[in-house]
Protein backbone atom coordinates (compact mmCIF):
# COMPACT_ATOMS: atom_id res chain seq x y z
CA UNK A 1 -26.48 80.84 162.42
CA UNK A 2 -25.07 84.58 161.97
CA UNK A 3 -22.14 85.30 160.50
CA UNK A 4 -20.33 89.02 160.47
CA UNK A 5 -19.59 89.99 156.89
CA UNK A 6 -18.91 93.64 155.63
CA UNK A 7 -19.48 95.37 159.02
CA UNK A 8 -22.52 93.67 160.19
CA UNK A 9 -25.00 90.64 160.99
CA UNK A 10 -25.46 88.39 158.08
CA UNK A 11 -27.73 85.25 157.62
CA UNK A 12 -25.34 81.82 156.69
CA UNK A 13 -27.46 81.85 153.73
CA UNK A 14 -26.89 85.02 152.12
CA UNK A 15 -23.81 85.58 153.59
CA UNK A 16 -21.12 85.76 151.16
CA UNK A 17 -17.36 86.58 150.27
CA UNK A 18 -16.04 87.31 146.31
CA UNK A 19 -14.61 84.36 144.59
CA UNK A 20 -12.04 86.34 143.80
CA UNK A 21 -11.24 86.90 147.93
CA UNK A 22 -7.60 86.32 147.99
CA UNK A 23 -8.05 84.30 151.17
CA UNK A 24 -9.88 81.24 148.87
CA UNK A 25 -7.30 81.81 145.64
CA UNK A 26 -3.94 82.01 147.12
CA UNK A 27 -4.67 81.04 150.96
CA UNK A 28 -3.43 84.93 151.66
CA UNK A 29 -5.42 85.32 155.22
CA UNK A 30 -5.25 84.63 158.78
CA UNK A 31 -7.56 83.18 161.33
CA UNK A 32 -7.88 82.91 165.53
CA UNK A 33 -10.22 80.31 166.89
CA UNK A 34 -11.87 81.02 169.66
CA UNK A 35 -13.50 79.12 172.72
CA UNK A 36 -16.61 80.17 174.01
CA UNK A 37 -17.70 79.20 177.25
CA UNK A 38 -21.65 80.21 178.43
CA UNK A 39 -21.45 82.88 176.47
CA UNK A 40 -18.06 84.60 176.64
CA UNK A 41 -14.93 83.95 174.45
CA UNK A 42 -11.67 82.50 176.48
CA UNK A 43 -8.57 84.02 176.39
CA UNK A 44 -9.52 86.59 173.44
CA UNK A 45 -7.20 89.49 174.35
CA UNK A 46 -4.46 86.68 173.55
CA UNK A 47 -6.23 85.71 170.29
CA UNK A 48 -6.62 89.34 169.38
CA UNK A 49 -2.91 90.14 170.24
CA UNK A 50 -1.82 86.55 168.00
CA UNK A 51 -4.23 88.23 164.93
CA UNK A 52 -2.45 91.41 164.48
CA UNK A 53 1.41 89.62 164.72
CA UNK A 54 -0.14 87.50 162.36
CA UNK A 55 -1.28 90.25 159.84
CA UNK A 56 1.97 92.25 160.11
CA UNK A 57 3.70 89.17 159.30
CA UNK A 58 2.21 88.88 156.00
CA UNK A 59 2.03 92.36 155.29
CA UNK A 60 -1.84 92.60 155.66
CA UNK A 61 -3.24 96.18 157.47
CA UNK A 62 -3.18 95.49 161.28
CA UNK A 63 -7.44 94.75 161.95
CA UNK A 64 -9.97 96.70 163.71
CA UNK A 65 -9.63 95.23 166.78
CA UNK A 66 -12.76 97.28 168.40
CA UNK A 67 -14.68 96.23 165.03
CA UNK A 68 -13.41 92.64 165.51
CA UNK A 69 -14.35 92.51 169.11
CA UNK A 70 -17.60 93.74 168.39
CA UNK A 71 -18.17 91.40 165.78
CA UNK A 72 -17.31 88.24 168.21
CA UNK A 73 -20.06 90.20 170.79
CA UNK A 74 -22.87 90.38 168.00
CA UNK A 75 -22.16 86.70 167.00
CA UNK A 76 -22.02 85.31 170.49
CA UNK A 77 -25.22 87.07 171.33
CA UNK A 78 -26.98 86.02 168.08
CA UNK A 79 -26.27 82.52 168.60
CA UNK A 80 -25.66 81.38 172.04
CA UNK A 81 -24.18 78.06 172.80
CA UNK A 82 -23.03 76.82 176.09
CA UNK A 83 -19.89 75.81 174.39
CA UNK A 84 -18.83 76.55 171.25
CA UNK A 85 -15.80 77.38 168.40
CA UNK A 86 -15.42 81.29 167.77
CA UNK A 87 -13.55 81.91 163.96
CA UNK A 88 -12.24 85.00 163.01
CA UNK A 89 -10.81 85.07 159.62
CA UNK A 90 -9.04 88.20 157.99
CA UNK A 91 -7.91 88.01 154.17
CA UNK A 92 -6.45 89.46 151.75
CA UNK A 93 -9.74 90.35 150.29
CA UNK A 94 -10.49 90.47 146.68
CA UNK A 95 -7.35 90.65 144.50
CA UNK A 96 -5.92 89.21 141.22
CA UNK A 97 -5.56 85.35 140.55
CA UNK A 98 -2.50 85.64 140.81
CA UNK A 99 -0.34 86.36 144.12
CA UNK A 100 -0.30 90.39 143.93
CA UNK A 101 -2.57 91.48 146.05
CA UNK A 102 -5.75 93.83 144.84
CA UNK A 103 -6.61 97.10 146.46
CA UNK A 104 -9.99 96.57 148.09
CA UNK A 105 -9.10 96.19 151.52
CA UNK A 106 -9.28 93.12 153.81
CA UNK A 107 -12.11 91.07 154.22
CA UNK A 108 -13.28 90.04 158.16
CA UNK A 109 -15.68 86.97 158.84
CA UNK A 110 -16.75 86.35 162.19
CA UNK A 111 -19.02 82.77 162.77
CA UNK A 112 -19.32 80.63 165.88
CA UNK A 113 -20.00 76.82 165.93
CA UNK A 114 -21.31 74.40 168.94
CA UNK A 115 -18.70 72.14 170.16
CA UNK A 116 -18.59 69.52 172.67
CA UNK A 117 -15.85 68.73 175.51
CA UNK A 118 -13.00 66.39 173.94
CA UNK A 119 -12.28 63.56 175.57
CA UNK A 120 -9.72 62.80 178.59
CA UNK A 121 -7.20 61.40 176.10
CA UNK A 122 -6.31 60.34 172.46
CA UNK A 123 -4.55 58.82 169.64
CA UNK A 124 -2.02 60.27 167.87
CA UNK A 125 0.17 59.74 165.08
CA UNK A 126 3.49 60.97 163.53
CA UNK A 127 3.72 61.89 160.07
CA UNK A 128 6.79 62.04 157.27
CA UNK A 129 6.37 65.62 156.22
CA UNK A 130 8.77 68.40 158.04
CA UNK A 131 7.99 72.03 159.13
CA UNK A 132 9.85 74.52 157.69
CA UNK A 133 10.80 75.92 161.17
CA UNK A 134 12.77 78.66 158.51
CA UNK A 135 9.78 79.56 156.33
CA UNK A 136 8.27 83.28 155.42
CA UNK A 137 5.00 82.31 157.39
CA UNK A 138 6.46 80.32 160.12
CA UNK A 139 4.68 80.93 163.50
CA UNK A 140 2.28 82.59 161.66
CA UNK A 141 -1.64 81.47 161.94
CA UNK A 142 -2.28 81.68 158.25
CA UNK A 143 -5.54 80.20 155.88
CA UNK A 144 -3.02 78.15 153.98
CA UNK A 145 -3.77 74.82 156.02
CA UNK A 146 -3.63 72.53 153.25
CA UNK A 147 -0.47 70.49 154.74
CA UNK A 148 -2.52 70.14 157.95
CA UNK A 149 -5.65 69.01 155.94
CA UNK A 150 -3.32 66.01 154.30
CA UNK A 151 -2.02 65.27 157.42
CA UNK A 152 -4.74 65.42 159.33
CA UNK A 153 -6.66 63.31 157.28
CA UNK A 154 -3.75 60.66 157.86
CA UNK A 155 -4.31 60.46 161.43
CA UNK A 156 -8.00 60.16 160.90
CA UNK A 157 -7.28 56.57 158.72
CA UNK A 158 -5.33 55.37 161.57
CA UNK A 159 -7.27 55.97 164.32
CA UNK A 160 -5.56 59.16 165.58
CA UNK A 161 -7.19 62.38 166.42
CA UNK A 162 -3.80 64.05 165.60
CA UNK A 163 -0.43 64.59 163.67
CA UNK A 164 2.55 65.16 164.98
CA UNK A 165 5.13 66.79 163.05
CA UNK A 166 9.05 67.15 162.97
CA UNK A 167 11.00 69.91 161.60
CA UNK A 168 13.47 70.23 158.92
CA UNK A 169 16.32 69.38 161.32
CA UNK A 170 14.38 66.38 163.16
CA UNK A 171 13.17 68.01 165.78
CA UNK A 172 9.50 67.51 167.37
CA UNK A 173 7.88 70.46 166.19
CA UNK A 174 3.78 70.66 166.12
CA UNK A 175 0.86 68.95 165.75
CA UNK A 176 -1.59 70.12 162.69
CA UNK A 177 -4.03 72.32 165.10
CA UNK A 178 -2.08 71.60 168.59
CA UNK A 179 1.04 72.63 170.94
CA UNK A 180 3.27 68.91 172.06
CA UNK A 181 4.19 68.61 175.72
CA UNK A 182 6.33 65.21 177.03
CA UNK A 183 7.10 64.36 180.23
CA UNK A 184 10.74 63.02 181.12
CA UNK A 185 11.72 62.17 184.80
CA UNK A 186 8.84 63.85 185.97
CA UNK A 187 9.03 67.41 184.44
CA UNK A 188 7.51 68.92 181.87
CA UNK A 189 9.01 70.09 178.31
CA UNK A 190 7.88 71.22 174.60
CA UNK A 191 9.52 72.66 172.20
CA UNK A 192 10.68 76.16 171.91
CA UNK A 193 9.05 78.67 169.27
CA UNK A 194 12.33 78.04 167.28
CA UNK A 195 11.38 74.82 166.31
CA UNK A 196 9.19 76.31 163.94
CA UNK A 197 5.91 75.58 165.75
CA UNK A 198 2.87 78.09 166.60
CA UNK A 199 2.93 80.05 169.45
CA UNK A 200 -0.27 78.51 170.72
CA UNK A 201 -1.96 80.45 173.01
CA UNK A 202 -2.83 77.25 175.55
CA UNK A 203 0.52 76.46 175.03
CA UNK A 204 1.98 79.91 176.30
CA UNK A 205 -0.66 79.51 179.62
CA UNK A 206 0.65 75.76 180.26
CA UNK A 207 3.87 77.03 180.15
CA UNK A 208 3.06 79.71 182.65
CA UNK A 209 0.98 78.10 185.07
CA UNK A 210 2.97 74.39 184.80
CA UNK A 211 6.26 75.79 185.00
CA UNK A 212 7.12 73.29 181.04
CA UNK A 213 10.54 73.70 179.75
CA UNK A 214 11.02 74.73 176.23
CA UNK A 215 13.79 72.24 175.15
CA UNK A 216 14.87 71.03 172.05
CA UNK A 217 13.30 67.73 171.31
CA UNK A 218 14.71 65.26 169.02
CA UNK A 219 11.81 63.15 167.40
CA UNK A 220 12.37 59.92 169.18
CA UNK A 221 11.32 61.62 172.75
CA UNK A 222 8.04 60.19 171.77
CA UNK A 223 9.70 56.84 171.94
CA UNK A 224 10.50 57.03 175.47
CA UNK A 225 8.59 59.62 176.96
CA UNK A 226 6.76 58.79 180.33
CA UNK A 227 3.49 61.09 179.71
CA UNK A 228 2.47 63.34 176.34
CA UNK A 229 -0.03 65.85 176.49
CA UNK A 230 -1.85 67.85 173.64
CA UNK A 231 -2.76 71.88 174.35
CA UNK A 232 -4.99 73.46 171.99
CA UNK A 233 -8.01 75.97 171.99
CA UNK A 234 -10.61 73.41 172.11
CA UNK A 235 -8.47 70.71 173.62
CA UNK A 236 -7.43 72.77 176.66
CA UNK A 237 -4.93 69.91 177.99
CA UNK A 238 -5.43 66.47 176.51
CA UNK A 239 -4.00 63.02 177.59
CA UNK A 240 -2.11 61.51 175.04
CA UNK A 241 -2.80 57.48 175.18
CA UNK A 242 -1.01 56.57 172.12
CA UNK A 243 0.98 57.61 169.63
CA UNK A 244 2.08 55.64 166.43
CA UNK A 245 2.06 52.02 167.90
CA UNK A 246 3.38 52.90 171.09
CA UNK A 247 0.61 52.58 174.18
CA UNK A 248 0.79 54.95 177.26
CA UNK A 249 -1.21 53.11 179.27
CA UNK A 250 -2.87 55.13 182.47
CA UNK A 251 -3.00 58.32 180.50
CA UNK A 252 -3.74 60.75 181.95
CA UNK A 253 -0.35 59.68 183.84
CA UNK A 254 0.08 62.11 186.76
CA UNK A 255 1.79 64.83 185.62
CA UNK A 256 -0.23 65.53 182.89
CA UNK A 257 -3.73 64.85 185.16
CA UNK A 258 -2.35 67.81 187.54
CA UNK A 259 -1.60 69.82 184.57
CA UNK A 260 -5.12 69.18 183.33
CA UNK A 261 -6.67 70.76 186.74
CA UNK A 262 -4.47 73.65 186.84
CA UNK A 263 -5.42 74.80 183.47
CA UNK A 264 -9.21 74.05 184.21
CA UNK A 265 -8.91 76.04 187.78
CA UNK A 266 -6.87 79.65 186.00
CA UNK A 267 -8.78 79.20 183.40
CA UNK A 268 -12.24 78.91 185.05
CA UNK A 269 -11.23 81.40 187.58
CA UNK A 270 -9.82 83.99 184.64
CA UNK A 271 -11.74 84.08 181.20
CA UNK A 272 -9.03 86.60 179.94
CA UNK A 273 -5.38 85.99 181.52
């Protein structure tokens, strides 16, 4: 594997950031991830476009897109896979221990992983922990995924590829890496940026191309919803076939199977809408 480190081609090996890189001692970086299909990343003018709001939001220089661009080219072309995960991560770069930042510029690491197709449907569960949907990094896609990690790991134990979490007003907000979509009397809803949640790129094209409602969603909607449905990068649209203790059995139910082609017909049809 290659990875792009300091401008260039670097072996996994060899290739290394300071230990002092803010990113690792304070979390203070960003990241995009990054399908790639047969060669060519999905939806990457979006990514790109998420990367800089997310560097402006924590203050960090806007990136070299061109550099960043060419860095996802060099990677993809050193390393192809038929499908695989694309990571961009942008840091702080090396700084203090403490929270100031230093002065020697970000820090940009390109690498790309295989992957393999999820599956149809899956498991998920809720958790007890809240979003802050009022935080200083809210909607951002920051390095600081710890809370995800713990939560993560929680669905894991119970069977669950996924968490679902509220907000601080008991609304459905997010899952740890994935955009929440529910199905009531036939039509499709999620919940609006204001809950706190990410803007999730899938999410924004199953919104477009579905014709979802954002709607405020009190936590229970799980309890009675006929159909929910995961987006993410790597998940495209995923079945959801439980969640907690609750069985949806049939999933994909038929809203969220025709949801499922749509995205895989724009999306096979248009590697950059």
């Amino acid at each position: 594997m290659k990875i792009w480190l300091d401008g260039g081609l670097q072996d996994i090996e060899s290739a290394r950031v300071s230990v002092l890189d803010h990113g690792l001692t304070v979390g203070d970086g960003i990241f995009e991830t990054v399908k790639v299909v047969d060669g060519r990343p999905f939806a990457l003018t979006r990514h790109l476009d998420r990367l800089t709001r997310s560097a402006r939001g924590l203050g960090l220089p806007d990136p070299d897109l061109d550099e960043v661009r060419r860095a996802c080219a060099a990677v993809i072309e050193a390393d192809p896979v038929p499908l695989g995960r694309l990571r961009i991560t942008y840091t702080g770069g090396r700084g203090p221990l403490g929270s100031d930042r230093g002065e020697h510029g970000p820090t940009l690491v390109v690498a790309l992983g295989e992957t393999t197709r999820r599956p149809d449907s899956t498991a998920v569960i809720t958790v007890p922990w809240a979003r802050n949907e009022r935080g200083a990094v809210t909607g951002l896609k920051t390095t600081s995924y710890a809370e995800n990690v713990v939560a993560l790991a929680r669905a894991g134990e119970r069977g669950a590829s996924e968490a679902l979490f509220g907000n601080t007003v008991g609304q459905l907000c997010e899952g740890t890496g994935s955009n929440v979509f529910v199905v009531l009397d036939g039509e499709i809803h999620t919940p609006p940026l204001a809950s706190g949640c990410l803007a999730g790129i899938t999410r924004a094209l199953a919104v477009e191309w579905t014709g979802a409602r954002e709607t405020d969603l009190p936590m229970d909607v799980l309890e009675r919803a006929e159909e929910v449905f995961l987006t993410s990068t790597l998940r495209d649209v995923q079945a959801v076939h439980r969640v907690d203790d609750r069985e949806l059995p049939g999933a994909p139910g038929p809203v969220t199977a025709k949801a499922m082609r749509i995205f895989d017909e724009r999306s096979g049809a248009d590697l950059d809408p």
